[in-house]
Protein backbone atom coordinates (compact mmCIF):
# COMPACT_ATOMS: atom_id res chain seq x y z
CA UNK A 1 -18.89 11.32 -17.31
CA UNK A 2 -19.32 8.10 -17.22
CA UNK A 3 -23.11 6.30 -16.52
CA UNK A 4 -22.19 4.04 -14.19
CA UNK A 5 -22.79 5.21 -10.42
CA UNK A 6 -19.30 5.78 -8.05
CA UNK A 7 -19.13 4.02 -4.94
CA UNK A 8 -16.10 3.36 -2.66
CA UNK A 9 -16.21 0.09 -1.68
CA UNK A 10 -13.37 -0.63 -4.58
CA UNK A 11 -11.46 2.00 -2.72
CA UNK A 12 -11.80 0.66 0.38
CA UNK A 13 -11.22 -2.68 -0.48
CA UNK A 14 -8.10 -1.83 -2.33
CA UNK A 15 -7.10 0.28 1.18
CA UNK A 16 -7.79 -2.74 3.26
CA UNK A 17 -5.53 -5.29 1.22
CA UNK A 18 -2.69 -2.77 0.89
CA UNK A 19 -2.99 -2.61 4.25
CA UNK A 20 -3.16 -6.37 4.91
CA UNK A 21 -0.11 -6.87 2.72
CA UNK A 22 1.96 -4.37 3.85
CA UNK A 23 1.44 -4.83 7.71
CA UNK A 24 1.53 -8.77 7.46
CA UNK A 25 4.81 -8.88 6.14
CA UNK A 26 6.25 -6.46 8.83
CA UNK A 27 5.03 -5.21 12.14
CA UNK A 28 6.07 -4.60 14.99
CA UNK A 29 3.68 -6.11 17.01
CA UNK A 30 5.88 -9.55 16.56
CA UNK A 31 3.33 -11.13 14.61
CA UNK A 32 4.33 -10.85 10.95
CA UNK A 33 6.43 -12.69 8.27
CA UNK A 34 9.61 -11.44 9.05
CA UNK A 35 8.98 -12.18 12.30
CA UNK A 36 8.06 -15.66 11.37
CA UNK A 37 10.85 -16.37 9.37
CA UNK A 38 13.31 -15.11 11.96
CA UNK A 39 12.00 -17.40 14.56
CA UNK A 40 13.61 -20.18 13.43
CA UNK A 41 14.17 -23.12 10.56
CA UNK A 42 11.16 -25.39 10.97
CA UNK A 43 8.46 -24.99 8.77
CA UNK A 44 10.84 -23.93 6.10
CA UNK A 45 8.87 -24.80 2.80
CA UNK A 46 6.04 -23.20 4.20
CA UNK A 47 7.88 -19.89 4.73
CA UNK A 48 9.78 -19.91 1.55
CA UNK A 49 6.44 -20.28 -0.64
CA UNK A 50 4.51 -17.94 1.64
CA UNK A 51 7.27 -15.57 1.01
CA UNK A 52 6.90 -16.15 -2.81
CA UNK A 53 3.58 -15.62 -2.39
CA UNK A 54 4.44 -12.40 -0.83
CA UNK A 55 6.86 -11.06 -3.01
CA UNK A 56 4.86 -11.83 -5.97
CA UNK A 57 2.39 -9.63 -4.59
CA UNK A 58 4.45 -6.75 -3.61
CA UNK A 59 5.96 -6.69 -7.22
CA UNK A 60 2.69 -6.72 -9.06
CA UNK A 61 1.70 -3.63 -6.68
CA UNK A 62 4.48 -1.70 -7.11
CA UNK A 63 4.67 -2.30 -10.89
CA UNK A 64 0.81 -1.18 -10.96
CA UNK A 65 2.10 1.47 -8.96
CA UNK A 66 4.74 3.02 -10.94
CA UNK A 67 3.17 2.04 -13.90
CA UNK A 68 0.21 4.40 -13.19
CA UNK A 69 1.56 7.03 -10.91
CA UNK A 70 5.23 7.21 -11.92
CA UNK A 71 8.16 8.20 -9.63
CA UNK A 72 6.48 11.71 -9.27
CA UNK A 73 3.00 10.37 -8.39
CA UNK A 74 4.78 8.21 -5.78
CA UNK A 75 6.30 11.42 -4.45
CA UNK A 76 3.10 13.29 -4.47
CA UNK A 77 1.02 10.36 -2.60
CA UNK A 78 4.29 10.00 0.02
CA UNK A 79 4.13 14.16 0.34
CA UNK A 80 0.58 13.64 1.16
CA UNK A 81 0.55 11.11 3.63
CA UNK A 82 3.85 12.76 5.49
CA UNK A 83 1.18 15.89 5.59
CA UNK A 84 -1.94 14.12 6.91
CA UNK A 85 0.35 11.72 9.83
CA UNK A 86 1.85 15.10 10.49
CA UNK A 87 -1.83 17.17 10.80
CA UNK A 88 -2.55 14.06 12.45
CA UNK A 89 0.09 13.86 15.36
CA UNK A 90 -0.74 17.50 15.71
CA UNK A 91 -4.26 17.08 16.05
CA UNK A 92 -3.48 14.27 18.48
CA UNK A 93 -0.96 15.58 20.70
CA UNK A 94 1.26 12.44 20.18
CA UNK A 95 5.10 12.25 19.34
CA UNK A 96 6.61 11.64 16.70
CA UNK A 97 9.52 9.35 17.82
CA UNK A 98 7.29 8.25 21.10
CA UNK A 99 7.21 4.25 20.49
CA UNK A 100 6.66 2.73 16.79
CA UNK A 101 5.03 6.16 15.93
CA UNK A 102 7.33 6.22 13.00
CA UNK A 103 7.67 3.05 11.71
CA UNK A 104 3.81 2.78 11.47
CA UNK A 105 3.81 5.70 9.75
CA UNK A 106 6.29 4.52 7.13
CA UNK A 107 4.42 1.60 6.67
CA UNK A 108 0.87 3.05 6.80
CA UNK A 109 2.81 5.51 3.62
CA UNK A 110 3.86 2.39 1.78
CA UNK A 111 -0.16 1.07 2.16
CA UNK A 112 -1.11 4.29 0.91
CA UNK A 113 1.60 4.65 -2.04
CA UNK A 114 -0.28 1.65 -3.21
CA UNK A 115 -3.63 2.09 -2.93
CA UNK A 116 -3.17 5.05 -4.62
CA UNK A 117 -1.34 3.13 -7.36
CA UNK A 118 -4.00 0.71 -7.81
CA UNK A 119 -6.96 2.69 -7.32
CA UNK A 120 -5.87 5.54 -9.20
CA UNK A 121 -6.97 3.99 -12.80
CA UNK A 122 -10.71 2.96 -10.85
CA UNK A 123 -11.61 6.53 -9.91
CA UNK A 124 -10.25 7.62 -12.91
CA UNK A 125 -12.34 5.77 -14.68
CA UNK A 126 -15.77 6.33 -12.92
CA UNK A 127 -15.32 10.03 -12.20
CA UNK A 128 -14.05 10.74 -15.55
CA UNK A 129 -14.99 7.90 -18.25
CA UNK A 130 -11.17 7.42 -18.92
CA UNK A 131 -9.55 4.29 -18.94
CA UNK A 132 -6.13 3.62 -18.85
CA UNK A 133 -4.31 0.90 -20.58
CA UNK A 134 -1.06 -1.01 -20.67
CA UNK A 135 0.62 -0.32 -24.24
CA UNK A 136 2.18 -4.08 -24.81
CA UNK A 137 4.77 -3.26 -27.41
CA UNK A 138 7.07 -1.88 -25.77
C-alpha cells in the first residue's frame, strides 16, 4: 500500500471539470458553445480559438481515457452509469424520455467515461502503490 493518505478531493475535482467541459460545450439549457457558435458570425475569432481550446481538451481526455481504460473500460464505466441513471429514474419516479432526461444522461455518461479515464491511474496509485506509465517508443 502505499504511505501516503487517500483523499477524494482529486476525484472530485477531476468529476467537476469533466463535468464543466462536457456540459459547457453542449446543453440544453441554451447556454453553451454550440449554442454560441450557432447564434451567429460576430465574435468569430473568439469562437474559433475557444473552440480550439475546447477540442484540445476533449482530445487530451479521451486519449487519457482510452489510453488507461481501453475500449472495454469505456464500456464497463458507460454499463455502469446506464445502471446507476437507470436505479436512479427508478428510485425517482421520473421518465425516461420526459424532457432532456436523456440527453443529460448521455452527457452526464460522457463526464463520467472521463473521470473515470483520468482518475483511474490516481486511485490506482494511492489504493494500491501502482503507477502507471506511458511507454514512449511506440
Amino acid at each position: 500500500m502505499n504511505a501516503e493518505r487517500f483523499d477524494w478531493r482529486g476525484v472530485v475535482s477531476r468529476a467537476l471539470f469533466c463535468l464543466f467541459i462536457v456540459f459547457a460545450i453542449y446543453n440544453p439549457s441554451g447556454t453553451s458553445f454550440v449554442h454560441w457558435v450557432l447564434s451567429g458570425f460576430d465574435w468569430f475569432w473568439v469562437k474559433l480559438a475557444t473552440g480550439a481550446a475546447l477540442a484540445v481538451i476533449c482530445m487530451v481526455m479521451w486519449r487519457t481515457t482510452i489510453g488507461v481504460l481501453g475500449a472495454r473500460g469505456v464500456l464497463l464505466v458507460v454499463a455502469f452509469c446506464i445502471g446507476m441513471g437507470m436505479t436512479g429514474l427508478h428510485l425517482t419516479g421520473s421518465r425516461l424520455l420526459a424532457g432532456d432526461t436523456l440527453l443529460i444522461g448521455a452527457l452526464a455518461s460522457l463526464a463520467g467515461v472521463f473521470t473515470a479515464g483520468l482518475c483511474y491511474s490516481h486511485l490506482h496509485h494511492r489504493l494500491g502503490g501502482i503507477s502507471h506509465t506511458e511507454d514512449l517508443n511506440k
